[in-house]
PDB file of N, CA and C in Angstrom:
ATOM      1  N   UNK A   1     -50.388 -17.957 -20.124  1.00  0.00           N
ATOM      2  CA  UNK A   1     -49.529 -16.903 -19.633  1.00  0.00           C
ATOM      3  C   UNK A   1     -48.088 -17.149 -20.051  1.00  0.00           C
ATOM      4  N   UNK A   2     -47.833 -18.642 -19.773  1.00  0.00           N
ATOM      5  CA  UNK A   2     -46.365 -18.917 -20.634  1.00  0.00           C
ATOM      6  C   UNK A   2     -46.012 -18.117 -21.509  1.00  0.00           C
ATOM      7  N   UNK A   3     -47.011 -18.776 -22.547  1.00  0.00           N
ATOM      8  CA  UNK A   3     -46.805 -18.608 -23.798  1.00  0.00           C
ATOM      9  C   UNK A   3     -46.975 -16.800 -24.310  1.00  0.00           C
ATOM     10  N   UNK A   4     -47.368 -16.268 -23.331  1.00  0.00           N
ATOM     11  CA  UNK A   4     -47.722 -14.709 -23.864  1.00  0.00           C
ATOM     12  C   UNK A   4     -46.385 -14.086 -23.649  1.00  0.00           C
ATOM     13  N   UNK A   5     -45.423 -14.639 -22.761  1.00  0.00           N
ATOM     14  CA  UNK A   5     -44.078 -14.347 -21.798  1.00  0.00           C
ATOM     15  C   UNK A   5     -43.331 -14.724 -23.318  1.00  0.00           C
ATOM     16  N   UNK A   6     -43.292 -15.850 -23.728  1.00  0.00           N
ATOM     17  CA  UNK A   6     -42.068 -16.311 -24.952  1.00  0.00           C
ATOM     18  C   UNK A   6     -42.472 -15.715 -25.849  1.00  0.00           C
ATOM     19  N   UNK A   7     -43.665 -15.123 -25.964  1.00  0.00           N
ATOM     20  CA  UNK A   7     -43.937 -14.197 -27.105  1.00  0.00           C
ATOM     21  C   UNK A   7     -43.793 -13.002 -27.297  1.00  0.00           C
ATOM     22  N   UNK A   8     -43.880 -12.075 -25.853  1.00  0.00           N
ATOM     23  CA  UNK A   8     -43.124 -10.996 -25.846  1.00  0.00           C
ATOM     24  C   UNK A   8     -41.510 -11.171 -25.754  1.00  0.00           C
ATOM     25  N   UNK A   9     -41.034 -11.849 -24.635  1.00  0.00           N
ATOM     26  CA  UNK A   9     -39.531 -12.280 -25.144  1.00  0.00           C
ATOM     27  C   UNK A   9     -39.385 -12.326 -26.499  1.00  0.00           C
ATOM     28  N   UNK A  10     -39.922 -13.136 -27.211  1.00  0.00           N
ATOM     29  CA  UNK A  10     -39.140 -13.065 -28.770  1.00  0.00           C
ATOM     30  C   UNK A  10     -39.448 -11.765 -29.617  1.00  0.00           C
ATOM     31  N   UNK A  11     -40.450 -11.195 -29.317  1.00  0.00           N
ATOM     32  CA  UNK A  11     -40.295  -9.862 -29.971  1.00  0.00           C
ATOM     33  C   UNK A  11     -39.638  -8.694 -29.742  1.00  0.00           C
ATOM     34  N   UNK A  12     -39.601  -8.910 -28.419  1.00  0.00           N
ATOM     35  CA  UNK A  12     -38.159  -7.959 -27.822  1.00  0.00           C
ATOM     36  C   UNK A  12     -36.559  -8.454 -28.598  1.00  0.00           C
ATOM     37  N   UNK A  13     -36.307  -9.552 -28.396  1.00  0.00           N
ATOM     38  CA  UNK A  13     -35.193 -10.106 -29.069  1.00  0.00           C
ATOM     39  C   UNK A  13     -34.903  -9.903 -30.383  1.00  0.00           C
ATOM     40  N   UNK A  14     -36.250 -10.170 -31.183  1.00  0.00           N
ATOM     41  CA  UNK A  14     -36.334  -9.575 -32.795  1.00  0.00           C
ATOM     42  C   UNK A  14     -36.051  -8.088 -32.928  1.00  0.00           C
ATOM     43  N   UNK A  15     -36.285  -6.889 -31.673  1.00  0.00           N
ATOM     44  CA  UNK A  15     -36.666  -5.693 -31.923  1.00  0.00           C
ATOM     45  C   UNK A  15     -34.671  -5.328 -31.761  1.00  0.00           C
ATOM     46  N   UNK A  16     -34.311  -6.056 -30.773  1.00  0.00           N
ATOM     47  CA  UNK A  16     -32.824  -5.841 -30.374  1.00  0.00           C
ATOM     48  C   UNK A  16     -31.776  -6.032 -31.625  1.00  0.00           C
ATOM     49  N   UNK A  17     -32.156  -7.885 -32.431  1.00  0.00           N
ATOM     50  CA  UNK A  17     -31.705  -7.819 -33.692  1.00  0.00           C
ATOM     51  C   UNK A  17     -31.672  -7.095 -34.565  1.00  0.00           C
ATOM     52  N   UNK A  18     -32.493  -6.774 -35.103  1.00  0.00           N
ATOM     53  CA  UNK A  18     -33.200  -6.199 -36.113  1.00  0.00           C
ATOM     54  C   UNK A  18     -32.676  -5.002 -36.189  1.00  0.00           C
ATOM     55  N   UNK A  19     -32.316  -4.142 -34.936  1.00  0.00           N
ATOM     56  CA  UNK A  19     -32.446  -2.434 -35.450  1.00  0.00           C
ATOM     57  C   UNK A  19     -30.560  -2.245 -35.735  1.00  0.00           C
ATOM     58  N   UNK A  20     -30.102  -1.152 -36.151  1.00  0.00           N
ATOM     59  CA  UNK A  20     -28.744  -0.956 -36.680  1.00  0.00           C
ATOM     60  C   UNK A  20     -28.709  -0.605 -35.645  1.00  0.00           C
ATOM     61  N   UNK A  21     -26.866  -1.088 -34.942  1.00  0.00           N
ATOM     62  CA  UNK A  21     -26.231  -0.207 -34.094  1.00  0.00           C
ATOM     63  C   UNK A  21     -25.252   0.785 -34.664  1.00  0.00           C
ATOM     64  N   UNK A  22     -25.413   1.553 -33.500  1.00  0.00           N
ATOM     65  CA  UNK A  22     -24.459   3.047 -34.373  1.00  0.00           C
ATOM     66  C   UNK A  22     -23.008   2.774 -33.956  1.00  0.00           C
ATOM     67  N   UNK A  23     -22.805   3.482 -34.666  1.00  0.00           N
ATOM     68  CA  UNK A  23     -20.847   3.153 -34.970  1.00  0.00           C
ATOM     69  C   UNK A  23     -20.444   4.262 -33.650  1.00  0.00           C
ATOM     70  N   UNK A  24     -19.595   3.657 -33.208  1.00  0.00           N
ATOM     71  CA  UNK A  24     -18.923   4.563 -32.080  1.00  0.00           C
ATOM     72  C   UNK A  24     -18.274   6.239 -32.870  1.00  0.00           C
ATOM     73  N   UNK A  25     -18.397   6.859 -32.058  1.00  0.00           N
ATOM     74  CA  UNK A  25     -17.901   8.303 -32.656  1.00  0.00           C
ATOM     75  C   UNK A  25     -17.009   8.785 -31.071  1.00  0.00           C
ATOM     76  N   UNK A  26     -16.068   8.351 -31.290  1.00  0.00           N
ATOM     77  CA  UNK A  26     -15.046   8.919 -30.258  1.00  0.00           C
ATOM     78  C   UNK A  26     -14.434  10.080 -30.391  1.00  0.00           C
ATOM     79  N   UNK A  27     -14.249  11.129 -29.613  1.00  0.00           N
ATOM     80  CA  UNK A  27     -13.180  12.119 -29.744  1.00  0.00           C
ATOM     81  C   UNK A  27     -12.966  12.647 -28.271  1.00  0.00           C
ATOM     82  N   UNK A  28     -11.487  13.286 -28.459  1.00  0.00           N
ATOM     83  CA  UNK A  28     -10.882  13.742 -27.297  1.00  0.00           C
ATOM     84  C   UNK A  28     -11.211  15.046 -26.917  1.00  0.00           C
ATOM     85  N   UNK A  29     -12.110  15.226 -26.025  1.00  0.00           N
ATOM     86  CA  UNK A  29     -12.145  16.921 -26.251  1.00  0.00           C
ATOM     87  C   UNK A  29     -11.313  17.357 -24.835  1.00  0.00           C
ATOM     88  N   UNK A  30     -11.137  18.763 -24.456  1.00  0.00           N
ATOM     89  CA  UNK A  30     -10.394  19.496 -24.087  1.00  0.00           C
ATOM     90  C   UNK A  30     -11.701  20.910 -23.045  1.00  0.00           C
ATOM     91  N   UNK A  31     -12.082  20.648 -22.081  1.00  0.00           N
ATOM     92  CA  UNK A  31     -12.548  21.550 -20.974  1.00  0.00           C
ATOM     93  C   UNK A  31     -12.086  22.889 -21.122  1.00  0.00           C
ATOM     94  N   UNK A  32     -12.937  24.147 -21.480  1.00  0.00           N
ATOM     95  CA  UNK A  32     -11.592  25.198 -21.969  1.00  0.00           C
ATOM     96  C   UNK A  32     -11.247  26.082 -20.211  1.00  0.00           C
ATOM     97  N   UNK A  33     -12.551  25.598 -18.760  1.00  0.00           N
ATOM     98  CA  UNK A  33     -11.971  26.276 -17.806  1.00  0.00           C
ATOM     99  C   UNK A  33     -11.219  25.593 -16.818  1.00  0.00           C
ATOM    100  N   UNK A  34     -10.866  24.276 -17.018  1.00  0.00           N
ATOM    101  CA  UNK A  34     -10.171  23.264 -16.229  1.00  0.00           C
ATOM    102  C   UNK A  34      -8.662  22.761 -16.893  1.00  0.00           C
ATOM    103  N   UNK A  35      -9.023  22.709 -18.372  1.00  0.00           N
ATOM    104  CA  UNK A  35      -7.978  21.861 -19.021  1.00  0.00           C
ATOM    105  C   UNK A  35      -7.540  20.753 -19.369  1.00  0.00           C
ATOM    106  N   UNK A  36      -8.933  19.826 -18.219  1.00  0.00           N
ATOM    107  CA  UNK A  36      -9.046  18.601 -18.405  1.00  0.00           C
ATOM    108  C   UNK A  36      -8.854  17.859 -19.667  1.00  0.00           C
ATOM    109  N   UNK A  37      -8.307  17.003 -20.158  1.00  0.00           N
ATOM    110  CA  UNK A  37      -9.050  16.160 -21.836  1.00  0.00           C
ATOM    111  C   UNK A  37      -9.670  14.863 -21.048  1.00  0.00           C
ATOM    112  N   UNK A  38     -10.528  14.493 -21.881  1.00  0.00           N
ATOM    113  CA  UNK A  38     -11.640  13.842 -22.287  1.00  0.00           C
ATOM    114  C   UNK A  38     -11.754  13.100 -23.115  1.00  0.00           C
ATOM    115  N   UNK A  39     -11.868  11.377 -23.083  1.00  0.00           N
ATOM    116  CA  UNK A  39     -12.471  11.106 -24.523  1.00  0.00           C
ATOM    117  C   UNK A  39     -14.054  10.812 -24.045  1.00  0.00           C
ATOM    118  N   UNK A  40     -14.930  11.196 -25.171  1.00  0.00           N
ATOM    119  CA  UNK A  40     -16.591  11.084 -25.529  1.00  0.00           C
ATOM    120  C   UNK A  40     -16.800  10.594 -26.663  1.00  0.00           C
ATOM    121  N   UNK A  41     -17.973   9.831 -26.814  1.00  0.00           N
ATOM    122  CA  UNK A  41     -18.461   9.370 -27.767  1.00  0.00           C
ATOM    123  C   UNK A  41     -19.516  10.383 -28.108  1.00  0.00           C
ATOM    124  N   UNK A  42     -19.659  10.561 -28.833  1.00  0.00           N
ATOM    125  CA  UNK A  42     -20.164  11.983 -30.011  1.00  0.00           C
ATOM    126  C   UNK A  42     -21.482  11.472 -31.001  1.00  0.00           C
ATOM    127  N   UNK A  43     -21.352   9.700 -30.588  1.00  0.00           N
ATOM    128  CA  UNK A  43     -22.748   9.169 -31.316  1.00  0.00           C
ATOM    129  C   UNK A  43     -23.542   8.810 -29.766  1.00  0.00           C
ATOM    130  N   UNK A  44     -23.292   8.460 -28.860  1.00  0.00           N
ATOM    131  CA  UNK A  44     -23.720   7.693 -27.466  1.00  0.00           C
ATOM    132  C   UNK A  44     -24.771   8.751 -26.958  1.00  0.00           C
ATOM    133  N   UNK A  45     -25.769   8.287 -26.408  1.00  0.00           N
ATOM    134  CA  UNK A  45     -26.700   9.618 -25.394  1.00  0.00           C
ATOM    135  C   UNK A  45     -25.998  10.259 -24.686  1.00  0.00           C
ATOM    136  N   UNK A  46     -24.398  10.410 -24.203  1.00  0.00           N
ATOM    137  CA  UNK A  46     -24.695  11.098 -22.937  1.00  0.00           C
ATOM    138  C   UNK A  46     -22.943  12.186 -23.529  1.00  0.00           C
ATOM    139  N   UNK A  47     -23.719  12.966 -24.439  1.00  0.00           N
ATOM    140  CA  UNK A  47     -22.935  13.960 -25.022  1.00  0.00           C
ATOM    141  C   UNK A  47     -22.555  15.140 -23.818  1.00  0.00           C
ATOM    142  N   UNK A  48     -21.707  16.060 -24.157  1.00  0.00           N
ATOM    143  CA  UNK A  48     -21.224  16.602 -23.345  1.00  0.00           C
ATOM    144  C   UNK A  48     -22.492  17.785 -23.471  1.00  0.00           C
ATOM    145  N   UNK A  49     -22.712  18.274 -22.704  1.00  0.00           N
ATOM    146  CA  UNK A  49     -24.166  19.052 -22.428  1.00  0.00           C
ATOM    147  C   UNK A  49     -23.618  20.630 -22.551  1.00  0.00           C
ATOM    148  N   UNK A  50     -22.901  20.878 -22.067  1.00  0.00           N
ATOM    149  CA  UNK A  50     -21.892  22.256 -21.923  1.00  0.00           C
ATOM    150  C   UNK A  50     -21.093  22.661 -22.843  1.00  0.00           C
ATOM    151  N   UNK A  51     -21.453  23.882 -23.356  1.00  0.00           N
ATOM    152  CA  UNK A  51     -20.532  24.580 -24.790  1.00  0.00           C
ATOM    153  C   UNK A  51     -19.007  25.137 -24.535  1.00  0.00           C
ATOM    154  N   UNK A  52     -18.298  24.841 -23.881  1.00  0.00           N
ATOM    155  CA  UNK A  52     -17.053  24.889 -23.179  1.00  0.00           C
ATOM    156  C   UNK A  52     -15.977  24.426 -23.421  1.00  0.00           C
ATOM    157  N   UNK A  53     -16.189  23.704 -24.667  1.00  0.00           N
ATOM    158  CA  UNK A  53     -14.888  22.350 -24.560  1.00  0.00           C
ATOM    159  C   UNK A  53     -14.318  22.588 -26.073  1.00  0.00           C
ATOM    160  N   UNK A  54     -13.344  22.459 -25.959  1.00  0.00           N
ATOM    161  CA  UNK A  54     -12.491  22.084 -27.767  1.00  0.00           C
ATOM    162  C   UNK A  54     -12.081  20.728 -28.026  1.00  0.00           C
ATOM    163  N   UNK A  55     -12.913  20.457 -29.455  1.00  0.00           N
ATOM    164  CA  UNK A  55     -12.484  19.039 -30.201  1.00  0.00           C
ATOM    165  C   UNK A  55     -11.040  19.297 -30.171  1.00  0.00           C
ATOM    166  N   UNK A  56     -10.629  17.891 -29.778  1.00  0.00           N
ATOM    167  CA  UNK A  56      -8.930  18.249 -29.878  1.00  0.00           C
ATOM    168  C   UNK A  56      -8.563  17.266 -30.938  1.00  0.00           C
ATOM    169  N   UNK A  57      -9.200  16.205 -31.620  1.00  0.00           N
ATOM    170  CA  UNK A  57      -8.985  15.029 -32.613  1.00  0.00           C
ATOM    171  C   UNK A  57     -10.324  15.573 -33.673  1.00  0.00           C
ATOM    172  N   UNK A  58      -9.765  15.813 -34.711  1.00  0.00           N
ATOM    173  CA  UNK A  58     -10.679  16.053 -35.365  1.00  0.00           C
ATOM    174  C   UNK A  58     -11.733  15.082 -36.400  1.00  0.00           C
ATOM    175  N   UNK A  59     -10.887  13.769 -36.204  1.00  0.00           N
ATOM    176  CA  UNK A  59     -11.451  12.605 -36.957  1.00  0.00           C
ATOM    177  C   UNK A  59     -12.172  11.837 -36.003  1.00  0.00           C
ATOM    178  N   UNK A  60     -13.448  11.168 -36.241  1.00  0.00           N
ATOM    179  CA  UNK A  60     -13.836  10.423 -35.843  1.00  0.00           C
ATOM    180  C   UNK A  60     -12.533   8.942 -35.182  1.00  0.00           C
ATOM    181  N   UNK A  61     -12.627   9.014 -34.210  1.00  0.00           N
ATOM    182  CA  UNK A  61     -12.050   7.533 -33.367  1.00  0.00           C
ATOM    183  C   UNK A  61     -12.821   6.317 -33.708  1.00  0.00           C
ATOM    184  N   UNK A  62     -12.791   5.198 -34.095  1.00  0.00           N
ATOM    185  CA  UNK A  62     -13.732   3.874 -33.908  1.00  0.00           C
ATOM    186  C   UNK A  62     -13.994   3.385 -32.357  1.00  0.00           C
ATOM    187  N   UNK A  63     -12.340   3.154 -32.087  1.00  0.00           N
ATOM    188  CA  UNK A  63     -12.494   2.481 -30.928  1.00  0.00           C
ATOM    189  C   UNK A  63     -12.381   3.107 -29.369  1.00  0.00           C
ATOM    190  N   UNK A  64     -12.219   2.668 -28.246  1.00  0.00           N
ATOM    191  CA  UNK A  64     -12.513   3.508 -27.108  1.00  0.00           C
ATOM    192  C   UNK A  64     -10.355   3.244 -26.904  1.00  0.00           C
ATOM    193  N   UNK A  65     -10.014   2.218 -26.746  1.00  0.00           N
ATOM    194  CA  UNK A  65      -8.442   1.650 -26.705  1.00  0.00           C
ATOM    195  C   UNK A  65      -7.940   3.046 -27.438  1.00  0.00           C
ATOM    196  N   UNK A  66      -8.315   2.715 -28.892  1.00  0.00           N
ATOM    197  CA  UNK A  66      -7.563   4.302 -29.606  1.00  0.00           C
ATOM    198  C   UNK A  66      -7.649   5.593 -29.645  1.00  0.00           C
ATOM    199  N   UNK A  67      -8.854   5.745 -28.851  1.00  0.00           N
ATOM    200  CA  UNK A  67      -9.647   7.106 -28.012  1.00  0.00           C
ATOM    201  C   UNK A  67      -8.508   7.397 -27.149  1.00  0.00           C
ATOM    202  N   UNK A  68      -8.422   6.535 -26.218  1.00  0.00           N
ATOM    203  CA  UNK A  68      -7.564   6.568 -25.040  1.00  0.00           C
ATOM    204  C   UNK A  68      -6.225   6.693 -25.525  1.00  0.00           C
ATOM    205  N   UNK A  69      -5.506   5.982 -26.297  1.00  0.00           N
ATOM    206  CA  UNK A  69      -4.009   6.168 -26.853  1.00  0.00           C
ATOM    207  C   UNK A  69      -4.234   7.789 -27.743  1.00  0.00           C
ATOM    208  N   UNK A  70      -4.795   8.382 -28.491  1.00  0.00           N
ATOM    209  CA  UNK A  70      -4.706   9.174 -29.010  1.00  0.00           C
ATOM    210  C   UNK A  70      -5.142  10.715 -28.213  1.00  0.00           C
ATOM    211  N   UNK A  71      -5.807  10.238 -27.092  1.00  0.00           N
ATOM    212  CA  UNK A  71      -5.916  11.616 -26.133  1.00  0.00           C
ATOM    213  C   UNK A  71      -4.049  11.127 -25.085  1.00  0.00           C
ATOM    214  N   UNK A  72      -3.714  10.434 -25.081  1.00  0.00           N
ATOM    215  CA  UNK A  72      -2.157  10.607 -24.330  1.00  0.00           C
ATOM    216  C   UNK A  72      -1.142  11.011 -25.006  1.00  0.00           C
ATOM    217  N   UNK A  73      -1.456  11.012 -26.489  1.00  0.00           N
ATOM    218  CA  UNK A  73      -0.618  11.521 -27.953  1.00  0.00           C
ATOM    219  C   UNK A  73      -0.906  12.915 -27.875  1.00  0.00           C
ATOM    220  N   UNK A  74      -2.438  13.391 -27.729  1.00  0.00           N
ATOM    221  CA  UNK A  74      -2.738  14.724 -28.180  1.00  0.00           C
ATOM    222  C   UNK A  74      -2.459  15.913 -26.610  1.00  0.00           C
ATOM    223  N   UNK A  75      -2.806  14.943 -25.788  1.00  0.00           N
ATOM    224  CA  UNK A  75      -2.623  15.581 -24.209  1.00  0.00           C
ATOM    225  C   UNK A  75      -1.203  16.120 -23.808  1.00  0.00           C
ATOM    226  N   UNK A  76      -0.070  16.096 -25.042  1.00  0.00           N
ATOM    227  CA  UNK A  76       1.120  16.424 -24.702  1.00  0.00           C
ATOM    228  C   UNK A  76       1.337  17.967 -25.286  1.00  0.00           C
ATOM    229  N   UNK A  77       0.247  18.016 -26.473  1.00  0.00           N
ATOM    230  CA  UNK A  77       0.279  19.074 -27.143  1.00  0.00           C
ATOM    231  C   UNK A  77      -0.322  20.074 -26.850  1.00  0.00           C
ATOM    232  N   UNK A  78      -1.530  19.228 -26.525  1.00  0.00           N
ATOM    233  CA  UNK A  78      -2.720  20.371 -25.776  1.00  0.00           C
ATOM    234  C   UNK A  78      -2.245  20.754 -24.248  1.00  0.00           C
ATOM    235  N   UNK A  79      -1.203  20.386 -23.721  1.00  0.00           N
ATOM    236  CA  UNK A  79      -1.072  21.007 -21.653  1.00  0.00           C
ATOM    237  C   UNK A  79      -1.991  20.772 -21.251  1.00  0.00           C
ATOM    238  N   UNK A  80      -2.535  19.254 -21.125  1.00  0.00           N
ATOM    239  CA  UNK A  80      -4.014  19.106 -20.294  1.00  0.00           C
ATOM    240  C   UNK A  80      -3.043  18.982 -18.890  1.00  0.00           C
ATOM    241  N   UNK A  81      -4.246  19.212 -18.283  1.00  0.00           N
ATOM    242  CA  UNK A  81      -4.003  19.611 -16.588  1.00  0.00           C
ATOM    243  C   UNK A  81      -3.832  18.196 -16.216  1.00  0.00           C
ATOM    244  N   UNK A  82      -5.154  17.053 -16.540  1.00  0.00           N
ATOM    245  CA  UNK A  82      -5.716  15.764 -16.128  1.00  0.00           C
ATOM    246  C   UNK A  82      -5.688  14.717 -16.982  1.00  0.00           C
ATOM    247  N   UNK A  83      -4.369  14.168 -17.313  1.00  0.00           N
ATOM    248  CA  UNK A  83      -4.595  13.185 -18.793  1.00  0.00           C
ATOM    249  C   UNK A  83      -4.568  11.580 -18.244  1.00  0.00           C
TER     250      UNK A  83
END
């Protein structure tokens, strides 16, 4: 039974190595009935579900730090309500 345990462990571990992670896809979007901005990741499962919102950065972001600095850059332009 050990040994069936370190053997699924290591193939889980191989399956975790092994596969590509996806590159972050950040952008700031913009709520069009609140005004809120937003940063989302645009590669991550948990996309914005609701057709409502305006890309306000039109380039892909890498990081979440420059997500965040570049929606307080863009949030001056756009009149978000919630920045």
């Amino acid at each position: 039974m050990k040994r069936l345990s370190l053997a699924l462990l290591g193939a889980v571990g191989a399956f975790f190595v092994l596969t590509p992670a996806q590159a972050a896809d950040y952008r700031v979007i913009q709520w069009n009935d609140t005004k809120i901005c937003q940063v989302v990741d645009m590669a991550g499962l948990f996309k914005p579900i609701r057709t409502n919102y305006a890309v306000l950065t039109k380039k892909s972001i890498p990081t979440f730090d420059a997500a965040v600095k570049a929606r307080a850059d863009v949030s001056k332009k756009a009149k978000c309500t919630f920045a």
